[in-house]
Protein backbone atom coordinates (compact mmCIF):
# COMPACT_ATOMS: atom_id res chain seq x y z
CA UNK A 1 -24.68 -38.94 2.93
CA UNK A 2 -27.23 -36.35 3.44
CA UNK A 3 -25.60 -34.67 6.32
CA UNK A 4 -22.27 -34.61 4.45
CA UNK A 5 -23.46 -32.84 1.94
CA UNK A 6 -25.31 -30.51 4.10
CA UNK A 7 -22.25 -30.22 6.41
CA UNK A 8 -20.25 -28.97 2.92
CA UNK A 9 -23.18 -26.28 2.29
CA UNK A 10 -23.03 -25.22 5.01
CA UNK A 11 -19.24 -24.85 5.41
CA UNK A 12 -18.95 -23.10 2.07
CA UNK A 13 -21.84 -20.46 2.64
CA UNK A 14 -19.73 -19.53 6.29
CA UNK A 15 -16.79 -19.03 4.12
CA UNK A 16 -18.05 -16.54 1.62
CA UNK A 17 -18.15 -13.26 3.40
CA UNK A 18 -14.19 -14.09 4.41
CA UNK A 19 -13.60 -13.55 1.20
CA UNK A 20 -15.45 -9.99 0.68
CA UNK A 21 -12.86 -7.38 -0.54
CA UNK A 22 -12.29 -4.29 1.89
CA UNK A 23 -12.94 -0.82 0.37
CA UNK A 24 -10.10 0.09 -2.63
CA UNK A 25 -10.72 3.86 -2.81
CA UNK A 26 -9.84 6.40 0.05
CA UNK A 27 -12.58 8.84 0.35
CA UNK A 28 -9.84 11.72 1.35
CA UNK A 29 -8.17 12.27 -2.46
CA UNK A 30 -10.50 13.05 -5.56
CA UNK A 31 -8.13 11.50 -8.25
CA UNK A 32 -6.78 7.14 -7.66
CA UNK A 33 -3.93 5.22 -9.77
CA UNK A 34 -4.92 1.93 -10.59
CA UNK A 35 -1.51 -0.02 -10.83
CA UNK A 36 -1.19 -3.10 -13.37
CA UNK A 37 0.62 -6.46 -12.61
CA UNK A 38 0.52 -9.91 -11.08
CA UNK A 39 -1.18 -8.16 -7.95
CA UNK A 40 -3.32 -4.94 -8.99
CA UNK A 41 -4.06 -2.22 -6.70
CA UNK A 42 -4.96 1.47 -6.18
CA UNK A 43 -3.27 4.22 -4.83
CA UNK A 44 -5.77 7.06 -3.80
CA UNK A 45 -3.61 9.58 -2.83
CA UNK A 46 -3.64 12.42 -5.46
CA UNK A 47 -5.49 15.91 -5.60
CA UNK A 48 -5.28 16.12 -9.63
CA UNK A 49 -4.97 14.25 -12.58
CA UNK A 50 -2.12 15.91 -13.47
CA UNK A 51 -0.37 14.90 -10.44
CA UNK A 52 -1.48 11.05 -10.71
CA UNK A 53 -0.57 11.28 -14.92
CA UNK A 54 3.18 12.19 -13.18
CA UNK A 55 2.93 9.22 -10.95
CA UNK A 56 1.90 7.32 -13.23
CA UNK A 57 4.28 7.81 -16.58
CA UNK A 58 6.47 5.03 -17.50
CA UNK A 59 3.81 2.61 -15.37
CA UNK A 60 1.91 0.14 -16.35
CA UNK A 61 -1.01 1.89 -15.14
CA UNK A 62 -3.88 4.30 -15.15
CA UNK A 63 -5.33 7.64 -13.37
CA UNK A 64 -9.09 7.49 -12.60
CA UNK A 65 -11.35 9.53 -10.61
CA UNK A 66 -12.38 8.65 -7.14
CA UNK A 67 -16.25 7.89 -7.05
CA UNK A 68 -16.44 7.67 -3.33
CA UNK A 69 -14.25 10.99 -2.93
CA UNK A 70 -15.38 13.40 -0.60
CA UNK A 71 -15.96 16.31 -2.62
CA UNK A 72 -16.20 19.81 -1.24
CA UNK A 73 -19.11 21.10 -3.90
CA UNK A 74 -22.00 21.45 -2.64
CA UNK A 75 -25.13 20.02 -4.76
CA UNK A 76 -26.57 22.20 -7.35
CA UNK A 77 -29.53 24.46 -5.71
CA UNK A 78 -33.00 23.57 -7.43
CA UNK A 79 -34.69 25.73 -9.81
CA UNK A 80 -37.31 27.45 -8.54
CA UNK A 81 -40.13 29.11 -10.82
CA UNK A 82 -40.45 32.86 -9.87
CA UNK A 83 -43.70 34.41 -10.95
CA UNK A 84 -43.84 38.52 -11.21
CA UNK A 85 -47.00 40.37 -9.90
CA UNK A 86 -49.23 40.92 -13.26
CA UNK A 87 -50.97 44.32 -12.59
């Protein structure tokens, strides 16, 4: 009894990373539709929201921006003190 329920364990914990989603979001476009309905899903394909809004009137579904987009910007440089010379 105790090996069948360690056999069951066991079976179940090699079946959980099959079930692991793969990435949603394309890392190429900065703006993703998220489309409503008995099987969601995104389309990350859009440079603007403007262009997804098009896409996306009449739809059962909403624009959002990519979080794992590759943006362009560079960070924002650091602040650096600057003292003058006090004569």
């Amino acid at each position: 009894m105790r090996c069948l329920a360690l056999a069951l364990v066991a079976s179940a914990t090699m079946s959980l990373p099959g079930l692991a989603a793969a990435q949603t979001y394309a890392p190429g476009y900065p703006v993703c539709l998220h489309v409503y309905g008995p099987v969601s899903y995104y389309e990350c394909r859009y440079n603007s929201l403007a262009q997804c809004n098009a896409s996306a009137s009449g739809r059962s579904a909403q624009c959002l921006v990519n979080p794992y987009a590759a943006s362009a910007e560079e960070p924002m440089a650091r602040h650096t003190r600057r003292y003058r010379d006090v004569y």
